[in-house]
C-alpha atoms as a PDB file:
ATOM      1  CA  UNK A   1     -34.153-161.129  68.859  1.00  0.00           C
ATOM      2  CA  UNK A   2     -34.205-164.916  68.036  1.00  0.00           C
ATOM      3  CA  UNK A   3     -37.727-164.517  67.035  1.00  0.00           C
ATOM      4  CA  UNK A   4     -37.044-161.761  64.810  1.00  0.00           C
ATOM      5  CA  UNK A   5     -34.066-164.053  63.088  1.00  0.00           C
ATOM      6  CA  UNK A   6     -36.580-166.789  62.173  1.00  0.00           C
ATOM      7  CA  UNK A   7     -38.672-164.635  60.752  1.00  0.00           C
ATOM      8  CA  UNK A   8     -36.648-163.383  58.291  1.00  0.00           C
ATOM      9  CA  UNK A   9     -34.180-165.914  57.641  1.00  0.00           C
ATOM     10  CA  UNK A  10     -36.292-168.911  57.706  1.00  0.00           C
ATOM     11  CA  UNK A  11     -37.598-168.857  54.202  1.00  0.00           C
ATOM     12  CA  UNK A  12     -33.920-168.763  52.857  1.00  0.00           C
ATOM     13  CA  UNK A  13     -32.170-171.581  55.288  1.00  0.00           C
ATOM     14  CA  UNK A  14     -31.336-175.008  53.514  1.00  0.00           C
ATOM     15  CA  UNK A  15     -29.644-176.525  56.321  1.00  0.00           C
ATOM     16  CA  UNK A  16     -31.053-178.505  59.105  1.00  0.00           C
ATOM     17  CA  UNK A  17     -30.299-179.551  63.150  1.00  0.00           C
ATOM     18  CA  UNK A  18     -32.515-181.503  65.584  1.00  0.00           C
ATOM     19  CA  UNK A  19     -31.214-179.817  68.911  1.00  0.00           C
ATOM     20  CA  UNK A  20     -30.922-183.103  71.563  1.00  0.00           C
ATOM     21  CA  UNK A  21     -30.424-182.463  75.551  1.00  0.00           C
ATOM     22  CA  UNK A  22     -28.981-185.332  77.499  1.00  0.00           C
ATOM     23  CA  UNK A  23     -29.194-185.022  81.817  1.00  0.00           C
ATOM     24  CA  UNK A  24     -32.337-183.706  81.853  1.00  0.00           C
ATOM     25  CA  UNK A  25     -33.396-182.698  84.955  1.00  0.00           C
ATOM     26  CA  UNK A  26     -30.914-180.755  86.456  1.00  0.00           C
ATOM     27  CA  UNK A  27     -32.388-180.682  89.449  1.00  0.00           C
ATOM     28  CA  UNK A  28     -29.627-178.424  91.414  1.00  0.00           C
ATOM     29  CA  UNK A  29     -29.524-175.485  88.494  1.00  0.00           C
ATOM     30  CA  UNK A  30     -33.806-175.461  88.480  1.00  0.00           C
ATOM     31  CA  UNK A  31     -33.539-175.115  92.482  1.00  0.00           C
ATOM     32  CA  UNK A  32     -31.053-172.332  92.329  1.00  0.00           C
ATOM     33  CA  UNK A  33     -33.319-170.786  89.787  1.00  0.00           C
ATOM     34  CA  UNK A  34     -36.587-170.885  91.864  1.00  0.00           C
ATOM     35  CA  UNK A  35     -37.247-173.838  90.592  1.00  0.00           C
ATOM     36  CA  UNK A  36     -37.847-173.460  87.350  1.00  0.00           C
ATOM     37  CA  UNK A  37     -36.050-174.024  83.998  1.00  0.00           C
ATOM     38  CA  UNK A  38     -34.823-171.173  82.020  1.00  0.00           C
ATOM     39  CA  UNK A  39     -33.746-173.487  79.188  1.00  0.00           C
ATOM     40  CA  UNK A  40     -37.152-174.647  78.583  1.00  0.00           C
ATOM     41  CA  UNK A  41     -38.592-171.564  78.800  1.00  0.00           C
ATOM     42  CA  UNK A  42     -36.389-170.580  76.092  1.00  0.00           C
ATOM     43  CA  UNK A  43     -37.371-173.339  73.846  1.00  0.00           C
ATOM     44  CA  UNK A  44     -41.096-173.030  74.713  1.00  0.00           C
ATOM     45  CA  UNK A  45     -40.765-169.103  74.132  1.00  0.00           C
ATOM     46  CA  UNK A  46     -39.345-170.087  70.497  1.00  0.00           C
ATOM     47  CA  UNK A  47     -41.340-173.249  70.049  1.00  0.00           C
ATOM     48  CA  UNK A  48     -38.079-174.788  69.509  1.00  0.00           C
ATOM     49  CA  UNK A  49     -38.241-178.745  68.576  1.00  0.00           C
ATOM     50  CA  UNK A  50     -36.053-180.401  70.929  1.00  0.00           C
ATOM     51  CA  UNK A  51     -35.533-183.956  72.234  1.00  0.00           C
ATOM     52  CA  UNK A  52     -34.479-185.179  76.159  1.00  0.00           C
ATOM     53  CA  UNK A  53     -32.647-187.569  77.320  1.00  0.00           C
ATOM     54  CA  UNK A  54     -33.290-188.359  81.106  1.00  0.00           C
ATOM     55  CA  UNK A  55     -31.449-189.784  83.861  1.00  0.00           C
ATOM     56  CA  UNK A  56     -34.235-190.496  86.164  1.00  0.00           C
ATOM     57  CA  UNK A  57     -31.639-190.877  89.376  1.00  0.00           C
ATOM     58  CA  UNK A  58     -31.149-186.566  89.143  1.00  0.00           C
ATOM     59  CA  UNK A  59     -34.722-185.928  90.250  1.00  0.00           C
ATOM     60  CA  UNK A  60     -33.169-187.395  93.313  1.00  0.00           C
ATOM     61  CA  UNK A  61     -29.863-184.971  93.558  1.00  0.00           C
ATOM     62  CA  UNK A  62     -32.221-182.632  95.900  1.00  0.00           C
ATOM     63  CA  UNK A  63     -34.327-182.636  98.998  1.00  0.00           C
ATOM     64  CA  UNK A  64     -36.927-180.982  97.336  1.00  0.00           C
ATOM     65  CA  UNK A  65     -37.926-183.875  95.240  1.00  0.00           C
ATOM     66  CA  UNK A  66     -40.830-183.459  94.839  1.00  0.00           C
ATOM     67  CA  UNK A  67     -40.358-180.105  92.648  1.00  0.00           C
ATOM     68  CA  UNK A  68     -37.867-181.858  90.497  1.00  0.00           C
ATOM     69  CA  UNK A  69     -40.493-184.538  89.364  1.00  0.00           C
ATOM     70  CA  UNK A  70     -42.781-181.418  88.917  1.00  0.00           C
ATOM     71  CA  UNK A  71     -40.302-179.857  86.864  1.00  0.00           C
ATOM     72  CA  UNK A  72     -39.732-183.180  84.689  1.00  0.00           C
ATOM     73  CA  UNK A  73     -42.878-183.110  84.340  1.00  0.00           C
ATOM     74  CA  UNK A  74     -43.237-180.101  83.056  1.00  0.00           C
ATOM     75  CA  UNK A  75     -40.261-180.450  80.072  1.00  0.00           C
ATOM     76  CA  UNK A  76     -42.264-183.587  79.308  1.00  0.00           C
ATOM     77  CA  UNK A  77     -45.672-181.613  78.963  1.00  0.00           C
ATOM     78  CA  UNK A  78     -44.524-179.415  76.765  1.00  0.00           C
ATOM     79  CA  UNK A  79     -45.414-179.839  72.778  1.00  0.00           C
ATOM     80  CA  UNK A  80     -42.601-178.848  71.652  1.00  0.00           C
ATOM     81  CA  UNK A  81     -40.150-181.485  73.163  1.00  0.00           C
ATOM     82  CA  UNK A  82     -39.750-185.463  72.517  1.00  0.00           C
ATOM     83  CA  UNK A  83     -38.932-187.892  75.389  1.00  0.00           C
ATOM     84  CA  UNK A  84     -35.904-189.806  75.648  1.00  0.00           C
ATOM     85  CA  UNK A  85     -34.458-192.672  78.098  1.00  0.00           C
ATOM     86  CA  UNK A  86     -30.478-192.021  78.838  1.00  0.00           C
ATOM     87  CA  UNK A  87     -30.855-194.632  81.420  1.00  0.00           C
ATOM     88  CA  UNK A  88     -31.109-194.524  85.176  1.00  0.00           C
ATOM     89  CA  UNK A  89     -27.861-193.924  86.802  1.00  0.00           C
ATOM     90  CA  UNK A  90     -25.847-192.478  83.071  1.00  0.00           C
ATOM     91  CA  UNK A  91     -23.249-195.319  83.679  1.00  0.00           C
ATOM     92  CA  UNK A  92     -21.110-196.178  81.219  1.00  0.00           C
ATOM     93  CA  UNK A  93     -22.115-199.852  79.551  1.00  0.00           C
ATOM     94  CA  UNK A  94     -18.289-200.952  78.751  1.00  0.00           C
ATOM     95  CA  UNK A  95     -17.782-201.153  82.026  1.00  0.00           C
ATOM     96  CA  UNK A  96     -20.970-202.478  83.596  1.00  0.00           C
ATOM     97  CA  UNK A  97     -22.098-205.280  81.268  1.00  0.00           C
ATOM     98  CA  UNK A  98     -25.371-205.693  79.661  1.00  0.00           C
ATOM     99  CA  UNK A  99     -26.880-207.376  82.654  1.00  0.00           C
ATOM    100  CA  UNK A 100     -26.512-203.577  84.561  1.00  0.00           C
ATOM    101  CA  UNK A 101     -27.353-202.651  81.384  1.00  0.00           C
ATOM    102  CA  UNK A 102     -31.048-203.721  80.911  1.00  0.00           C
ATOM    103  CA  UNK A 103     -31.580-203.009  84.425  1.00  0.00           C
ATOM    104  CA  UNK A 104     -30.463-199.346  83.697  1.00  0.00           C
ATOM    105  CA  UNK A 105     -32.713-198.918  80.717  1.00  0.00           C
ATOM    106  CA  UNK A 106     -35.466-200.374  82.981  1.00  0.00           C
ATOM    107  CA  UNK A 107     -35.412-198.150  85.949  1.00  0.00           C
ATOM    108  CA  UNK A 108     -34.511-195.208  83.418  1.00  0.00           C
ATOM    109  CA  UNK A 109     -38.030-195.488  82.021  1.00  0.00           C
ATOM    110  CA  UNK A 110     -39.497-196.133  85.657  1.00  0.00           C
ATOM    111  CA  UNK A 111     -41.075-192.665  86.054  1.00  0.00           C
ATOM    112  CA  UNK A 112     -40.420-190.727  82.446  1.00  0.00           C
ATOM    113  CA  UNK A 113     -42.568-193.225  80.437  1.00  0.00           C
ATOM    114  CA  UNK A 114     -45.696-193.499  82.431  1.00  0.00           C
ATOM    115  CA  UNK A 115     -45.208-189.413  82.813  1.00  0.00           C
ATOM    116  CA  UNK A 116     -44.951-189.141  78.639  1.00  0.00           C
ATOM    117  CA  UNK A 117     -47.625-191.623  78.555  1.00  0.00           C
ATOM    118  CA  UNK A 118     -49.873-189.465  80.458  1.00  0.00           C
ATOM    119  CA  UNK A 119     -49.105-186.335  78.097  1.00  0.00           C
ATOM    120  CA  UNK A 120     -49.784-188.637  75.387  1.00  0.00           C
ATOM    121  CA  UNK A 121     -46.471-189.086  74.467  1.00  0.00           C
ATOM    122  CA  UNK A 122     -44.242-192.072  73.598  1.00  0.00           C
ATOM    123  CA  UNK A 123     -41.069-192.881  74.601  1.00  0.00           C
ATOM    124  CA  UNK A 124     -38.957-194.778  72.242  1.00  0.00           C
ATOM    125  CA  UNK A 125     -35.575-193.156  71.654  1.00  0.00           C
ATOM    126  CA  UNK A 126     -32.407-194.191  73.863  1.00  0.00           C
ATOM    127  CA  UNK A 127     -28.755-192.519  73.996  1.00  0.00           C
ATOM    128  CA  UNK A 128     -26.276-194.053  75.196  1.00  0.00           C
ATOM    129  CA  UNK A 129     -24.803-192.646  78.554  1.00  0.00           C
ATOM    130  CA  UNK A 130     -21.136-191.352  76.925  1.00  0.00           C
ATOM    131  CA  UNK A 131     -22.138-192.298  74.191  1.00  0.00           C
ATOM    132  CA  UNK A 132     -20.485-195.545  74.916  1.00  0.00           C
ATOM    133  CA  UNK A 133     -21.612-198.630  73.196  1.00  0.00           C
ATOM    134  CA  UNK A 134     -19.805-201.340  74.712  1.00  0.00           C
ATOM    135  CA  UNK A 135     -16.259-202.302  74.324  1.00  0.00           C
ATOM    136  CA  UNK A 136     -16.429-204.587  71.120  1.00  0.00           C
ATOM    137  CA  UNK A 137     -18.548-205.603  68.255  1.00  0.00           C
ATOM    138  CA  UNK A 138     -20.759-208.441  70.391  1.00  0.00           C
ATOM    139  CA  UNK A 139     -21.850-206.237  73.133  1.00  0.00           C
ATOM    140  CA  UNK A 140     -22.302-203.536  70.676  1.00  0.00           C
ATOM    141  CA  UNK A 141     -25.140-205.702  69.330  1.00  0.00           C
ATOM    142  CA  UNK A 142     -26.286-207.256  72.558  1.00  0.00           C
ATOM    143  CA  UNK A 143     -27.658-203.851  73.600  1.00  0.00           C
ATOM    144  CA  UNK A 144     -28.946-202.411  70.719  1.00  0.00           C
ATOM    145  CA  UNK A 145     -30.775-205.744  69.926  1.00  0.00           C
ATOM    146  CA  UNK A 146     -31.821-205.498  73.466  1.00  0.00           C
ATOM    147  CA  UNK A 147     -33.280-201.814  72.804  1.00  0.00           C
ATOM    148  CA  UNK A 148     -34.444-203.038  69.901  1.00  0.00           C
ATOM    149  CA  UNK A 149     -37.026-205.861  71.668  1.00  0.00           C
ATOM    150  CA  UNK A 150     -38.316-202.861  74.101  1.00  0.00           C
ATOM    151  CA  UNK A 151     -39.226-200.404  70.789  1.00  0.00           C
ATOM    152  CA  UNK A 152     -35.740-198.408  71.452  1.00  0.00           C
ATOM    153  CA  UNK A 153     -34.081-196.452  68.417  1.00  0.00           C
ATOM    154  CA  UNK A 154     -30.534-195.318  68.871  1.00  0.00           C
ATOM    155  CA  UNK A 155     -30.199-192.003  68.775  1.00  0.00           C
ATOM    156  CA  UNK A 156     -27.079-190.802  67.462  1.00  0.00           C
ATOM    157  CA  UNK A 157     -25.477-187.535  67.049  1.00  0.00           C
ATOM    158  CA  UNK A 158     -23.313-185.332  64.150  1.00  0.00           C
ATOM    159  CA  UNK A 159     -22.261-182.515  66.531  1.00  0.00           C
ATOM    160  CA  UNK A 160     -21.141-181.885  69.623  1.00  0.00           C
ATOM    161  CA  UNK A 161     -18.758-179.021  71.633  1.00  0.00           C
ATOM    162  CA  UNK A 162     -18.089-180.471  75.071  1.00  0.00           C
ATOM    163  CA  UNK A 163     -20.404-178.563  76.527  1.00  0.00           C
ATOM    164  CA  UNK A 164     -20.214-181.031  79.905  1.00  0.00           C
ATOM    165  CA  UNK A 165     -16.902-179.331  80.120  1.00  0.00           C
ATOM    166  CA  UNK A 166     -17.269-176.045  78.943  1.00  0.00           C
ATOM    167  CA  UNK A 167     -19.577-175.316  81.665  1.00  0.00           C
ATOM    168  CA  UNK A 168     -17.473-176.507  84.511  1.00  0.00           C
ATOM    169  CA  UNK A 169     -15.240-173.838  83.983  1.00  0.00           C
ATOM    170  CA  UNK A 170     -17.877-171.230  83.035  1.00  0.00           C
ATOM    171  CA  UNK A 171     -20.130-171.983  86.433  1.00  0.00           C
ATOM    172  CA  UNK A 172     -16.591-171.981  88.368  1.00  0.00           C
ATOM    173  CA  UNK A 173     -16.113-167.767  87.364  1.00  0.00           C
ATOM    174  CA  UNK A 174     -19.687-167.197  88.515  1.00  0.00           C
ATOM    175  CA  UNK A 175     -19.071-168.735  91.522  1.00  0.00           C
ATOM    176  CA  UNK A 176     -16.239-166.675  92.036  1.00  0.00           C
ATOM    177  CA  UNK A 177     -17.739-163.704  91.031  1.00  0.00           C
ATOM    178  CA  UNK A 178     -15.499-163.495  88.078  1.00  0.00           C
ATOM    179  CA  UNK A 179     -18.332-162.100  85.299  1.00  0.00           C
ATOM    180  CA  UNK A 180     -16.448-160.839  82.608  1.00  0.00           C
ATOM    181  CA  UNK A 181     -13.968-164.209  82.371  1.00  0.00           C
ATOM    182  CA  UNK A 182     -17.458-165.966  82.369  1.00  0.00           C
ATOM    183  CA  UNK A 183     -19.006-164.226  79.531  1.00  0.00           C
ATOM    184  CA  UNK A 184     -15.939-164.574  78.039  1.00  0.00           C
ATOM    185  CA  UNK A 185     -15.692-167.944  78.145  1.00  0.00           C
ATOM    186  CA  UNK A 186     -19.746-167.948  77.111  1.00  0.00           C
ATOM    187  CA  UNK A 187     -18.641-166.153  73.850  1.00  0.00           C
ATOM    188  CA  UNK A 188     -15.755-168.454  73.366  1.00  0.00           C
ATOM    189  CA  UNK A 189     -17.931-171.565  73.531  1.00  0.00           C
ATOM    190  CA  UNK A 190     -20.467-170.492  71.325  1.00  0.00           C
ATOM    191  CA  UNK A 191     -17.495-169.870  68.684  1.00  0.00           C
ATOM    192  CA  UNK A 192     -16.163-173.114  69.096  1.00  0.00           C
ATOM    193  CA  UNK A 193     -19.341-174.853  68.845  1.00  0.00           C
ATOM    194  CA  UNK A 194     -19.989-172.820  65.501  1.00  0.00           C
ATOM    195  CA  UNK A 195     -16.675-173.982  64.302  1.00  0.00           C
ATOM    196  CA  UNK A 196     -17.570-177.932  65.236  1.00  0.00           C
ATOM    197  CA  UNK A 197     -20.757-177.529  63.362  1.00  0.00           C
ATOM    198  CA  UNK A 198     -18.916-175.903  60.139  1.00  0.00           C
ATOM    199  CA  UNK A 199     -16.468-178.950  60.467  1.00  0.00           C
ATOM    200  CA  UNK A 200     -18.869-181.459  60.312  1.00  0.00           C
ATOM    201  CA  UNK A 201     -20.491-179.852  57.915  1.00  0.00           C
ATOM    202  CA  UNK A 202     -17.740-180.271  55.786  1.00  0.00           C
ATOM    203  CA  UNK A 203     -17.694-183.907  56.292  1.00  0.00           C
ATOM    204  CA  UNK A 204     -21.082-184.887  55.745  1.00  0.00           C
ATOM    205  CA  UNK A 205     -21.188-182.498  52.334  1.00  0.00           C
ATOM    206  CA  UNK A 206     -17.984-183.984  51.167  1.00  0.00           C
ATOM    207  CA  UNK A 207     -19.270-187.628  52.339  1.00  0.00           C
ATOM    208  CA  UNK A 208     -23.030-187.490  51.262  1.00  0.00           C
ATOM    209  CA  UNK A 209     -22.546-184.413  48.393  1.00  0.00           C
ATOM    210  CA  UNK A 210     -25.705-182.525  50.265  1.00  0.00           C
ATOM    211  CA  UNK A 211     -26.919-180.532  53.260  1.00  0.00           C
ATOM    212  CA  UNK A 212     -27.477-183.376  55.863  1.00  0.00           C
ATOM    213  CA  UNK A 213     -30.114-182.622  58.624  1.00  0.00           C
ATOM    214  CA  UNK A 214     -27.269-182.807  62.159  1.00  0.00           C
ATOM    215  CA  UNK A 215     -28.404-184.032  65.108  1.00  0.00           C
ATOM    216  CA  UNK A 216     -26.707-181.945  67.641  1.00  0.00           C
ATOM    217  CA  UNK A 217     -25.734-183.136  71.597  1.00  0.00           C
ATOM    218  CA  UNK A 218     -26.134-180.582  74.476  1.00  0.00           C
ATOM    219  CA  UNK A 219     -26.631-180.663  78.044  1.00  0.00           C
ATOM    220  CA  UNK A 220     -29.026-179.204  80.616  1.00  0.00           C
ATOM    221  CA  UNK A 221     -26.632-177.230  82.214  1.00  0.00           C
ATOM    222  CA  UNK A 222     -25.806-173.371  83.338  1.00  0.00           C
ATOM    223  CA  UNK A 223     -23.471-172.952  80.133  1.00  0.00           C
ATOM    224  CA  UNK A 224     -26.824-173.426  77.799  1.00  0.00           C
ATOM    225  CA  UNK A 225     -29.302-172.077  80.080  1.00  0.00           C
ATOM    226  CA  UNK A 226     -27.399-168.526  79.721  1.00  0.00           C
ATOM    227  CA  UNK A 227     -25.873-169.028  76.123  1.00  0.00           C
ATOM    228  CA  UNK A 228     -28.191-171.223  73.643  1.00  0.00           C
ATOM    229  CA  UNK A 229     -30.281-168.554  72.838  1.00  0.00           C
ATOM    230  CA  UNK A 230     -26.697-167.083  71.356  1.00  0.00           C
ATOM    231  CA  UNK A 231     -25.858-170.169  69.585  1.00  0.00           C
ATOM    232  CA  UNK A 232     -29.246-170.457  67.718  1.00  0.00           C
ATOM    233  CA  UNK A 233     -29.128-166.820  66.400  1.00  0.00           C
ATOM    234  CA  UNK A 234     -25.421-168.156  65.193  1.00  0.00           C
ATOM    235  CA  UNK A 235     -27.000-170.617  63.372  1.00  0.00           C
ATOM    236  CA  UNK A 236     -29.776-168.917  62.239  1.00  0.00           C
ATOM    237  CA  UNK A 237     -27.370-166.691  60.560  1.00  0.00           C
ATOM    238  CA  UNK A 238     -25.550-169.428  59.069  1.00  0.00           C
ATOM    239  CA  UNK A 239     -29.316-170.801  57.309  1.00  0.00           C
ATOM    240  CA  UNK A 240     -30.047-173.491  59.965  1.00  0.00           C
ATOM    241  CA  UNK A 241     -33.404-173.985  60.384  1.00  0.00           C
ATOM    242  CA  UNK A 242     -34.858-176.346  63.610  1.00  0.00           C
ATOM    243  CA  UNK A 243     -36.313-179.502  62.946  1.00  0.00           C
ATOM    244  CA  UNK A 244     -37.649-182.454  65.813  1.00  0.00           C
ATOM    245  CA  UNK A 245     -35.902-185.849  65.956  1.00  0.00           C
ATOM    246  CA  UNK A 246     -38.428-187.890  64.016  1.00  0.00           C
ATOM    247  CA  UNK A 247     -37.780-185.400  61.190  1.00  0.00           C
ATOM    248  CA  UNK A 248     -34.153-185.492  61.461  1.00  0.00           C
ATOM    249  CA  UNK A 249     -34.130-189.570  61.390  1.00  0.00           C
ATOM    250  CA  UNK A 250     -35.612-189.669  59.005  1.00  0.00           C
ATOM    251  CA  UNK A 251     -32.225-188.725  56.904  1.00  0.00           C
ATOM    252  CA  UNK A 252     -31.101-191.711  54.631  1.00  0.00           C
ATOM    253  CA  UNK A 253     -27.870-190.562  56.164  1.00  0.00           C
ATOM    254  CA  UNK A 254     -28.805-192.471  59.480  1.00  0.00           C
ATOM    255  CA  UNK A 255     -29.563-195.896  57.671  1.00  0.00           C
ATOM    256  CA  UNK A 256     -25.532-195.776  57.195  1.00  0.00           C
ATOM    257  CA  UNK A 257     -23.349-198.995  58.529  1.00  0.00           C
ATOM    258  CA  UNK A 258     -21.797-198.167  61.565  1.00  0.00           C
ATOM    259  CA  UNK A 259     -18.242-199.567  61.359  1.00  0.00           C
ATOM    260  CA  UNK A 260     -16.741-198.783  65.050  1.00  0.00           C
ATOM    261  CA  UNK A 261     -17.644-200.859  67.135  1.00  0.00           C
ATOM    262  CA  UNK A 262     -15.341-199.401  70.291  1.00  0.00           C
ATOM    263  CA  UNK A 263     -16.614-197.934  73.480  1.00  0.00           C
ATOM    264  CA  UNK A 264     -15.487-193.882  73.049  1.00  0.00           C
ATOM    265  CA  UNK A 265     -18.636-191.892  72.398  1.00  0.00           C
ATOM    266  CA  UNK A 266     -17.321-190.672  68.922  1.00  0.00           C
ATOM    267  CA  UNK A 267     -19.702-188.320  66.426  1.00  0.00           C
ATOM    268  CA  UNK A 268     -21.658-191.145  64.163  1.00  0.00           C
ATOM    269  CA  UNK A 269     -20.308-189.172  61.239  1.00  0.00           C
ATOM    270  CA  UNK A 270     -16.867-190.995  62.324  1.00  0.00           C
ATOM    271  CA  UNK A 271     -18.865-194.131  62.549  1.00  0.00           C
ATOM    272  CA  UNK A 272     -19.367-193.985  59.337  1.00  0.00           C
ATOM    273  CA  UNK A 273     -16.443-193.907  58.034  1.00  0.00           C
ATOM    274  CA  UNK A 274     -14.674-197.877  57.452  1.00  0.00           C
ATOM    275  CA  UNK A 275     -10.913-197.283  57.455  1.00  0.00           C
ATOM    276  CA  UNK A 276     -10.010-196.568  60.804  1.00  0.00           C
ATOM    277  CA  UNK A 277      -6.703-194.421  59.994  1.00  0.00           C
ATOM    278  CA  UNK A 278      -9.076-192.165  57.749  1.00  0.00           C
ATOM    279  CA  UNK A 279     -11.489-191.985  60.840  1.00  0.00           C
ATOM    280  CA  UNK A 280      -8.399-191.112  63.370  1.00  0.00           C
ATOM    281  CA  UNK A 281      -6.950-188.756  60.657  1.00  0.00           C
ATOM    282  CA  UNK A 282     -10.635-186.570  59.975  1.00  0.00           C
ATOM    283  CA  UNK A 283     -11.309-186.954  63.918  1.00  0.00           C
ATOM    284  CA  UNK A 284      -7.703-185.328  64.220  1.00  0.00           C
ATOM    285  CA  UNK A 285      -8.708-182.569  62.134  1.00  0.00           C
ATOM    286  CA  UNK A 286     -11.761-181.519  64.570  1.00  0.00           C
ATOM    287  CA  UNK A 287     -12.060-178.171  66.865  1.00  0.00           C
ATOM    288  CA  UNK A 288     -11.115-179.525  70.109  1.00  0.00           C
ATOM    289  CA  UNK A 289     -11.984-178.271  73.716  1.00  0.00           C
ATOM    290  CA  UNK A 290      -8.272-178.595  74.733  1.00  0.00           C
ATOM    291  CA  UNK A 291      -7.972-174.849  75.290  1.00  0.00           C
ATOM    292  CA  UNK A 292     -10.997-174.841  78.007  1.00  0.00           C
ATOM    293  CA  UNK A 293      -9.445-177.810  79.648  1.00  0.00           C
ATOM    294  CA  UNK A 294      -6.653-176.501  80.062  1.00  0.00           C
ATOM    295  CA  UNK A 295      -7.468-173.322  81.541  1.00  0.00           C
ATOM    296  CA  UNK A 296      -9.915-175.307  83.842  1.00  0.00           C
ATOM    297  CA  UNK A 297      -6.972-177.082  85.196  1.00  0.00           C
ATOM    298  CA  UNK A 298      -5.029-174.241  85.826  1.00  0.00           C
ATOM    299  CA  UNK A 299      -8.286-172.556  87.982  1.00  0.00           C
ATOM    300  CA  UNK A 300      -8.480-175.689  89.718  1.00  0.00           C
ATOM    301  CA  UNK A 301      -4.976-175.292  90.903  1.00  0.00           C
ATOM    302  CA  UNK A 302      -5.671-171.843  92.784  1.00  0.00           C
END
């Protein structure tokens, strides 16, 4: 079907979205899937471009290690996808200091960069872990001028849908059995992200007066294994078309002063912006995840 939606739409879409996947691998869902990924095979299947950012600790999350490196290995084989460090352990800088910091970056690259070397593949974009830059201005530039001396770029993002929550509560229906509440809350989240994108949208057209090309932040997790392939015939629909992180960077939009210079992992097109009470105000104004958080809690409590 999402084959068939390319086809035909592709030659009318103006907009643009580099698709980005942080906590790659996810060792645990791969095993319970026979050890194999059915979100790669998805983006393989469409020749999707897509970028990863790896944690290089999660090969480790299973006894079977040996198939997780195989399966890393694989999502770094494949053509269609770039290679990203997210650092070792995904700890949050602000609170570790950039002496954890470097050694994070380090170890992140440990296995991931001789592996993309060997496909013939750099590796020379980092995201933060929560998006979290460091608590002030100082450290802010301490690690990116850090990144900087090992050939880093920052990559930043436009949209996101808290998919890191979303699926807690999705995986905790199929655990329980509970199919219909789970494809319920698949439809839901595919909704809300479609709403986040047409917010930011509106931003960046009202900011920049044209189509930007997003960068868009998802996770290797159940949630997107069973619903991206929704989410991209969404967008389809909407005239997105798919482009790979170089292409997206290469956006004037991204040569933009950053002006926050705090440690929440905010969307850069907030970053952007230099009066903080417009920035709280627009960041007010956003589709929030409250509603899945809420009902999470309340299926915690039973």
């Amino acid at each position: 079907m999402i084959i068939l939606a390319l086809m035909s739409l592709a030659t009318v879409a103006q907009k643009k979205v580099s698709i980005t996947i942080d906590d790659v691998p996810n060792s645990l869902l791969y095993k319970g899937d026979g050890f194999r990924s059915r979100l790669l095979n998805l983006i393989d299947s469409m020749k999707l471009p897509v970028a990863i950012f790896i944690n290089e600790v999660k090969i480790f999350d299973i006894d079977e290690a040996d198939e997780s490196l195989r399966m890393l290995d694989e999502w770094i084989e494949s053509p269609n996808v770039i290679v990203g460090n997210h650092g070792y352990k995904h700890r949050m800088y602000s609170e570790e200091g950039i002496d954890s910091f470097k050694i994070d970056v380090l170890q992140g690259e440990a296995i991931s960069k001789p592996l993309a070397l060997r496909h013939d593949k750099g590796e020379t974009y980092y995201r933060f872990p929560y998006n979290d830059l460091g608590k002030d201005a100082h450290e802010h530039k301490l690690a990116v001028d850090y990144l900087d001396s090992r050939g880093y770029t920052v990559t930043p993002f436009t949209v996101h849908s808290d998919d890191w929550l979303v699926t807690q509560l999705y995986e905790h229906y199929k655990k329980a059995g509970r199919t219909k509440d789970a494809e319920r809350v698949g439809r839901e989240f595919v909704e809300f992200t479609l709403k986040n994108f047409d917010y930011m949208e509106t931003l960046t057209d009202k900011k920049v007066g044209r189509n930007v090309s997003q960068i868009y932040l998802m996770h290797d997790n159940l949630l997107n294994a069973d619903y991206l392939d929704d989410l991209l015939t969404a967008l389809i629909k909407r005239g997105y078309t798919f482009i790979s992180l170089d292409e997206a960077m290469k956006d004037p939009v991204y040569k933009q002063t950053d002006y926050y210079d705090q440690r929440h992992g905010i969307s850069w097109v907030y970053r952007w912006i230099k009066d903080p009470q417009q920035r709280m105000q627009l960041m007010r104004g956003q589709p929030d995840s409250q509603a899945f958080e809420k009902e999470l809690t309340q299926v915690k409590k039973k």
